[in-house]
C-alpha atoms as a PDB file:
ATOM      1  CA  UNK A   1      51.112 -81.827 -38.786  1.00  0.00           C
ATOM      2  CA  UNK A   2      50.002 -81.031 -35.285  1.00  0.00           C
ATOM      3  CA  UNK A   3      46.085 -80.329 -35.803  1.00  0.00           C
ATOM      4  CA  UNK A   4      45.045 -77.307 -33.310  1.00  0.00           C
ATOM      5  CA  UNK A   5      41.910 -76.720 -31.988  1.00  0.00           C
ATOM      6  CA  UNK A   6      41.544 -72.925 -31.975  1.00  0.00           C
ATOM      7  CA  UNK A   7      37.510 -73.233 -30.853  1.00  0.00           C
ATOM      8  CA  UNK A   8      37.792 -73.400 -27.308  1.00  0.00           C
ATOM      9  CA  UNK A   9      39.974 -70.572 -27.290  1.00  0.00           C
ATOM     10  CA  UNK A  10      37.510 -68.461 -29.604  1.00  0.00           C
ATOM     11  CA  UNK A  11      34.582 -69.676 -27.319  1.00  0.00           C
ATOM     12  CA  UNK A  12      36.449 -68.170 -24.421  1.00  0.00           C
ATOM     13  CA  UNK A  13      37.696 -65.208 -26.179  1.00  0.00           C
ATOM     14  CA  UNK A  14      33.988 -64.503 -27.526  1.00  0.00           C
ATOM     15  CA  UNK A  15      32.551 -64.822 -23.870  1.00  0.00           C
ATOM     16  CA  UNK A  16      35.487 -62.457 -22.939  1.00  0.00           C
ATOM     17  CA  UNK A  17      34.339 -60.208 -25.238  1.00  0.00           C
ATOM     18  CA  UNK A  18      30.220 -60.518 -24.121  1.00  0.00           C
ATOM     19  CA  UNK A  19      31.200 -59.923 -20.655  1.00  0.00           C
ATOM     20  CA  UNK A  20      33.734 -56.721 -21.411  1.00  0.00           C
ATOM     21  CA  UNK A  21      30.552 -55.957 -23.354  1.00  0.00           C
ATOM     22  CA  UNK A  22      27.775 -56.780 -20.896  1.00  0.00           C
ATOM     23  CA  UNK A  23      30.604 -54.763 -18.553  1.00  0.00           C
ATOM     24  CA  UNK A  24      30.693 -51.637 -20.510  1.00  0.00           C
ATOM     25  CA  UNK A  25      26.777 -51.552 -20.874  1.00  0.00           C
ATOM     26  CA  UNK A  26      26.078 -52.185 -17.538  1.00  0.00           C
ATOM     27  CA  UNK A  27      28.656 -49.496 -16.928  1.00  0.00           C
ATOM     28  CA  UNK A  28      27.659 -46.945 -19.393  1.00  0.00           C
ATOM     29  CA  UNK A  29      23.873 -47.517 -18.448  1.00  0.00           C
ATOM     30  CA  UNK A  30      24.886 -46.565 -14.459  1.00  0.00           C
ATOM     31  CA  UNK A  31      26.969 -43.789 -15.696  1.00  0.00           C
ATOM     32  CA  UNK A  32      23.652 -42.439 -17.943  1.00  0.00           C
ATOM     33  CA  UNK A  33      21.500 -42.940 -14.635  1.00  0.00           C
ATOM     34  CA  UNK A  34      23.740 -41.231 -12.793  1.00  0.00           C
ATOM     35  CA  UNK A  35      24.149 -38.457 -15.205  1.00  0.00           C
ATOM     36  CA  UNK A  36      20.214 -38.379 -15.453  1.00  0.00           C
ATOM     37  CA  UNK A  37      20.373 -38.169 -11.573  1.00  0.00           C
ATOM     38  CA  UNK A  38      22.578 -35.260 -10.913  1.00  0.00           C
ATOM     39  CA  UNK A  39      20.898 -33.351 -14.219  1.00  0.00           C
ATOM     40  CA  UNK A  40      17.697 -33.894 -12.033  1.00  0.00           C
ATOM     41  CA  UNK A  41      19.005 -32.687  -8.539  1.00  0.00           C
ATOM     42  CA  UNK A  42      20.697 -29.962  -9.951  1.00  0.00           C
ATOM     43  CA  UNK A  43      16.983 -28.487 -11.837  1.00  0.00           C
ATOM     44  CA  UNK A  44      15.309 -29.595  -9.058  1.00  0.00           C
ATOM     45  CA  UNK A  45      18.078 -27.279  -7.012  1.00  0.00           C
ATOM     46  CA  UNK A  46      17.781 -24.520  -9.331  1.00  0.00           C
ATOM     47  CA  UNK A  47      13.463 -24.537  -9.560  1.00  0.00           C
ATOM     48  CA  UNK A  48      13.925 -24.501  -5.407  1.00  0.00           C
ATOM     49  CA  UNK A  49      16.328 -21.374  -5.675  1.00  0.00           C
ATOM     50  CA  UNK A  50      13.818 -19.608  -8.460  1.00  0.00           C
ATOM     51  CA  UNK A  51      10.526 -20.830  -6.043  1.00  0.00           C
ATOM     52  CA  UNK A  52      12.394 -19.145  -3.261  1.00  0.00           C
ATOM     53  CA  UNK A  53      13.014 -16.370  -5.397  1.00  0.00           C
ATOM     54  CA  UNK A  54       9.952 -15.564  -6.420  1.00  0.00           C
ATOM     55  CA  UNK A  55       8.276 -15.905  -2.996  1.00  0.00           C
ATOM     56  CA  UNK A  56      10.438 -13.586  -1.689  1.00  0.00           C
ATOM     57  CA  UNK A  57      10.290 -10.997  -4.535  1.00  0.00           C
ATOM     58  CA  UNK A  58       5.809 -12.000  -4.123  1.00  0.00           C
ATOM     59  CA  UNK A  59       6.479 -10.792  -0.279  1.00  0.00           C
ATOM     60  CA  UNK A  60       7.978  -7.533  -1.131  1.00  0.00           C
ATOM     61  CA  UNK A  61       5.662  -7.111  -3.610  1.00  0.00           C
ATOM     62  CA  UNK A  62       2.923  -7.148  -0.901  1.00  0.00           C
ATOM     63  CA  UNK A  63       4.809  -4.798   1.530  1.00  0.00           C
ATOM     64  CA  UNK A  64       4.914  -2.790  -1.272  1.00  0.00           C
ATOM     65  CA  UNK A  65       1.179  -2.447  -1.991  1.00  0.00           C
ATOM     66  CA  UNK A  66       0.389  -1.819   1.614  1.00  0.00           C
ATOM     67  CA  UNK A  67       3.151   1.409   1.382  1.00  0.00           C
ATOM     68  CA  UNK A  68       1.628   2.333  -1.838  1.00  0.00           C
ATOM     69  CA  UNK A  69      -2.211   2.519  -0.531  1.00  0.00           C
ATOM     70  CA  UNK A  70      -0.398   3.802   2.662  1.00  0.00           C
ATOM     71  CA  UNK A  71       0.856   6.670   0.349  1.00  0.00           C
ATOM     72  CA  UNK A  72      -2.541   7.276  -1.411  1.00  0.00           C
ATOM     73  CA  UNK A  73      -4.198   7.338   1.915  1.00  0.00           C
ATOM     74  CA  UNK A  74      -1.831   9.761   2.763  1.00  0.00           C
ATOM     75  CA  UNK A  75      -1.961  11.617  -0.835  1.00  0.00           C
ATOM     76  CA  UNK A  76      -5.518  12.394  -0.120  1.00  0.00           C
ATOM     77  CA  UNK A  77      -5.592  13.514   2.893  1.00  0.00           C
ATOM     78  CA  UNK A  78      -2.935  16.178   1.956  1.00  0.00           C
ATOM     79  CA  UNK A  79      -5.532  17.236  -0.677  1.00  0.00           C
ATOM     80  CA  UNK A  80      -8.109  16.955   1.965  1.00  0.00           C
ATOM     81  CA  UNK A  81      -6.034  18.973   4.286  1.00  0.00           C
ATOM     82  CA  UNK A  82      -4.803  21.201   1.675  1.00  0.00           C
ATOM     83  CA  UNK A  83      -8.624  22.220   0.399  1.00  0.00           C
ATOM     84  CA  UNK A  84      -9.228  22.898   3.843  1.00  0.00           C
ATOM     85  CA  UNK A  85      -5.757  25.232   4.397  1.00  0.00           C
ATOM     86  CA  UNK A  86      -7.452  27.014   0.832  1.00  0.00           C
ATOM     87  CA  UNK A  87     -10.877  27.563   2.455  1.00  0.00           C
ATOM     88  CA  UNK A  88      -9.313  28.797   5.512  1.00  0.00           C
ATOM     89  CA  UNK A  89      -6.755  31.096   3.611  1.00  0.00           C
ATOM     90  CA  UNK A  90      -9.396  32.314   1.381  1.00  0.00           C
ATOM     91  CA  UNK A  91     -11.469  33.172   4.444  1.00  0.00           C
ATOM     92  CA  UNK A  92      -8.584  35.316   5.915  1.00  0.00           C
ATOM     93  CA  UNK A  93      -8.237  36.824   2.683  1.00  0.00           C
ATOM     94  CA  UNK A  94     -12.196  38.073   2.580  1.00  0.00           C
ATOM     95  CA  UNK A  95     -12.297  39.428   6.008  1.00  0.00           C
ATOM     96  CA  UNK A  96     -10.832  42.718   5.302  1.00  0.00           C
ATOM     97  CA  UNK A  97     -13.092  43.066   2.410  1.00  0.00           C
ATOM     98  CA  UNK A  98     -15.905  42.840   4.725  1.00  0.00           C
ATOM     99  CA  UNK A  99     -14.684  45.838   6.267  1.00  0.00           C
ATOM    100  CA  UNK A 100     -13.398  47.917   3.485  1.00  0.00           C
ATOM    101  CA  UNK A 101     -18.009  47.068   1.893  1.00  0.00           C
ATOM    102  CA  UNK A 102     -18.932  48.500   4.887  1.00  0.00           C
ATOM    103  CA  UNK A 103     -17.032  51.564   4.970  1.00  0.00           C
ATOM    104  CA  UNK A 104     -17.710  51.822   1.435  1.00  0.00           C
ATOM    105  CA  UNK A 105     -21.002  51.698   1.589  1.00  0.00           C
ATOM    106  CA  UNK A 106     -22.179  54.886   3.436  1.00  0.00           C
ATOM    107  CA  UNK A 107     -19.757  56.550   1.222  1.00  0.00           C
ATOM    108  CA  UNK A 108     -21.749  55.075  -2.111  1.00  0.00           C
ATOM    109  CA  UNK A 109     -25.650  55.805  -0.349  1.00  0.00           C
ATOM    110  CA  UNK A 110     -26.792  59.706  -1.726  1.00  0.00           C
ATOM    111  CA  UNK A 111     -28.615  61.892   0.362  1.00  0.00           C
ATOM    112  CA  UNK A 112     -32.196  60.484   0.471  1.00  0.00           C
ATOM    113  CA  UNK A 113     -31.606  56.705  -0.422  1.00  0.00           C
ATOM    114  CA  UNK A 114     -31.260  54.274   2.725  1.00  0.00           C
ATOM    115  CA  UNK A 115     -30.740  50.843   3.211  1.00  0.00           C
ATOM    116  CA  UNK A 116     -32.739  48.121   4.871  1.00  0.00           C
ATOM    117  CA  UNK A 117     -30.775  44.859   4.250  1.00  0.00           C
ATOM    118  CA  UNK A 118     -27.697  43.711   2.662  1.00  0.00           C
ATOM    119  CA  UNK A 119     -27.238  40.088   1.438  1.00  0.00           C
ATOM    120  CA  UNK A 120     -23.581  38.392   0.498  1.00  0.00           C
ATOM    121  CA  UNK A 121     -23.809  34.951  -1.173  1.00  0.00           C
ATOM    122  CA  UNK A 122     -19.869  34.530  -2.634  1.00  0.00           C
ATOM    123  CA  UNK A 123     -19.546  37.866  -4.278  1.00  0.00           C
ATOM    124  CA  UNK A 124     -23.017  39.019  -5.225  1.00  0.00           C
ATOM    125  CA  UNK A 125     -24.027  41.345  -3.105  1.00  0.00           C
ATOM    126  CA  UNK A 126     -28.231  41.654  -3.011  1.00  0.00           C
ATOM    127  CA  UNK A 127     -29.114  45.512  -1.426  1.00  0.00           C
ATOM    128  CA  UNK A 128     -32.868  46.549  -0.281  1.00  0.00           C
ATOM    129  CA  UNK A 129     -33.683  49.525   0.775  1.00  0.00           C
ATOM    130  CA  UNK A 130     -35.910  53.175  -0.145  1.00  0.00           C
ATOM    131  CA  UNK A 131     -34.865  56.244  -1.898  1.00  0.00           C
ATOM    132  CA  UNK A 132     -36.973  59.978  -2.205  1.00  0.00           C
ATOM    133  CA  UNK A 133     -36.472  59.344  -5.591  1.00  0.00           C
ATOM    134  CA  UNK A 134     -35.973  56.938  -8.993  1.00  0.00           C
ATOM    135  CA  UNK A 135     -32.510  59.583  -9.661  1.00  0.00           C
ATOM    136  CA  UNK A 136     -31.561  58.981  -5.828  1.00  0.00           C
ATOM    137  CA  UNK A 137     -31.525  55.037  -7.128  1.00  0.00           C
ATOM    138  CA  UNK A 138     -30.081  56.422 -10.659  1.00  0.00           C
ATOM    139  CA  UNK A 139     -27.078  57.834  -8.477  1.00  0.00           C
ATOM    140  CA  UNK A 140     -26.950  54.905  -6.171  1.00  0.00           C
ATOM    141  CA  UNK A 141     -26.034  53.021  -9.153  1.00  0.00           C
ATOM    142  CA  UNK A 142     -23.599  55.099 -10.963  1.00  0.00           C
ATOM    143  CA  UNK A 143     -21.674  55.421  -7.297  1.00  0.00           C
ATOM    144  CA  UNK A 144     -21.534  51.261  -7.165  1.00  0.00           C
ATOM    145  CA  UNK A 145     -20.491  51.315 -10.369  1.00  0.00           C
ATOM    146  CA  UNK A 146     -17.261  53.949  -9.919  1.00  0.00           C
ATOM    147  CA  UNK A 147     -16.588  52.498  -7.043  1.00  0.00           C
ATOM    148  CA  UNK A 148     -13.461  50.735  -6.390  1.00  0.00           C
ATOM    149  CA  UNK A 149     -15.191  47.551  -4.340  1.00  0.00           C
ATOM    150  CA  UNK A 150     -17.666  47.149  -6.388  1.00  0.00           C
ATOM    151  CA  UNK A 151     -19.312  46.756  -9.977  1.00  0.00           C
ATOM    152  CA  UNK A 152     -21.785  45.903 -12.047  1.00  0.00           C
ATOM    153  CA  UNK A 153     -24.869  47.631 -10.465  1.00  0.00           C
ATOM    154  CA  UNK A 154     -28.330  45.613 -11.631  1.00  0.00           C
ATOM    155  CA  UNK A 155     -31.771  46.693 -10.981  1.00  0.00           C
ATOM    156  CA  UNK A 156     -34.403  44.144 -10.022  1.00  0.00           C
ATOM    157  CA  UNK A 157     -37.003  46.066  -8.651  1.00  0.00           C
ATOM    158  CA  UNK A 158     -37.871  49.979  -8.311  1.00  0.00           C
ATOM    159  CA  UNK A 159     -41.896  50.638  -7.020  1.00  0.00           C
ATOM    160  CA  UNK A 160     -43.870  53.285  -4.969  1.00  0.00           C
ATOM    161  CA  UNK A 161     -44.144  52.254  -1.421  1.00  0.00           C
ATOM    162  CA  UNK A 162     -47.570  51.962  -0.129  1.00  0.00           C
ATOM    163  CA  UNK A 163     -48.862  53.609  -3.853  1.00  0.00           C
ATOM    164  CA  UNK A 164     -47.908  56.625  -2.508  1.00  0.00           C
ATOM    165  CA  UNK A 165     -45.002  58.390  -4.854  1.00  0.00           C
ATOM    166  CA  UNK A 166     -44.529  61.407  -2.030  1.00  0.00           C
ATOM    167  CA  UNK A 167     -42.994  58.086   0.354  1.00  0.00           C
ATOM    168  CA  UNK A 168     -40.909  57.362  -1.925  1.00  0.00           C
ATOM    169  CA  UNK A 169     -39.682  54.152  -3.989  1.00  0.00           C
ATOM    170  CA  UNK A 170     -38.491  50.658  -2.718  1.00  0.00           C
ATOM    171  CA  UNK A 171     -35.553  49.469  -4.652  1.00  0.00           C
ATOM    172  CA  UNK A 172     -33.960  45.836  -4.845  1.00  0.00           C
ATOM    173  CA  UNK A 173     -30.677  46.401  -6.764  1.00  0.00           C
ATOM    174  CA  UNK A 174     -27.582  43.706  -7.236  1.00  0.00           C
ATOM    175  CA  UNK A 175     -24.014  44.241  -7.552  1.00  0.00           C
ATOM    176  CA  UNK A 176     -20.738  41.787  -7.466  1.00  0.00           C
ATOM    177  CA  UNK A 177     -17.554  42.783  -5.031  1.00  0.00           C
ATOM    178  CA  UNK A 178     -13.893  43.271  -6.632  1.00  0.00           C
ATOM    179  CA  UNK A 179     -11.588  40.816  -5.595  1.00  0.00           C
ATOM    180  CA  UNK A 180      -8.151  43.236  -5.747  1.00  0.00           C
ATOM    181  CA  UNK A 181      -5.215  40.877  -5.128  1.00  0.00           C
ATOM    182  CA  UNK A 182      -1.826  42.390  -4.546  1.00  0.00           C
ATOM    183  CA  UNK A 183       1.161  41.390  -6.268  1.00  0.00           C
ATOM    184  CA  UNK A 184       2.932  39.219  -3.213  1.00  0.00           C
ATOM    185  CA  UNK A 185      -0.743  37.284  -2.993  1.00  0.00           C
ATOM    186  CA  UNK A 186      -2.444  39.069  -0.565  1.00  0.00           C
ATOM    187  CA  UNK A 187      -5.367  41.127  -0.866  1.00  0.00           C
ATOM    188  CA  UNK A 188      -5.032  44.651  -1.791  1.00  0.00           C
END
């Protein structure tokens, strides 16, 4: 019987296999680093697209802010400029009234009462002036009263001028103008 050595050829076989081995690590460990690699470049990629992202959406958040106080700048001055159109259309709207007082006014005054000053401050109107007579004043009232300008007659003061009753009386008497508005807006 022919004796074989098989232990060589298991030696060799064996450091065949550590080298297919040492092979396939070596392999697999270059493949894992160069998995690890791209899975690295490609979040490093994508956190470079979302940086960029968000500093351009941070930019046209700014532009927007500077439009939006540009807008409130401009918000109040319309309400500036529209308080100011108010006043002024409010003012157009009083100056017939002025007019229509003073040709009411006459018309209101009985014989023997007169006038010496007229006040306006908004629509109170503040009247000073003399009458013969307390029922001159009496009548002065009722007229303000029925009259279609005017309302709410109010007597601060009635006294004897000079102590002397035959002069007559001094009167200081208040009374608050009508706004009449037509329909369309304007005044009546």
């Amino acid at each position: 019987m022919t004796r074989i050595n098989l232990l060589p050829w298991r030696e060799m076989q064996r450091a065949e296999q550590r080298r297919q081995f040492t092979s396939m690590m070596v392999g697999a460990v270059i493949l894992m680093v160069g998995i690890i690699v791209l899975i690295h470049i490609n979040m490093a990629t994508q956190i470079n697209a979302q940086n960029s992202r968000n500093s351009y959406l941070e930019r046209q958040i700014a532009i927007v802010d500077k439009e939006i106080a540009e807008i409130k700048d401009l918000e109040r001055e319309k309400e500036k400029l529209l308080a100011r159109m108010n006043v002024i259309q409010e003012l157009q709207s009083r100056r017939p009234q002025i007019v229509r007082l003073f040709d009411d006014i006459p018309r209101l005054l009985p014989d023997g009462a007169y006038l010496s000053s007229i006040e306006q401050s908004g629509d109170q109107l503040l009247m000073q002036g003399f009458a013969q007579s307390n029922s001159r004043v009496s009548s002065l009232m009722r007229n303000v009263d029925s009259s279609e300008w005017l309302q709410s007659p109010k007597l601060d003061v009635i006294e004897n001028r000079s102590g002397d009753q035959e002069k007559g009386r001094s009167f200081r008497l208040r009374a608050s103008q009508i706004q009449l508005i037509k329909s369309d807006g304007e005044d009546a």
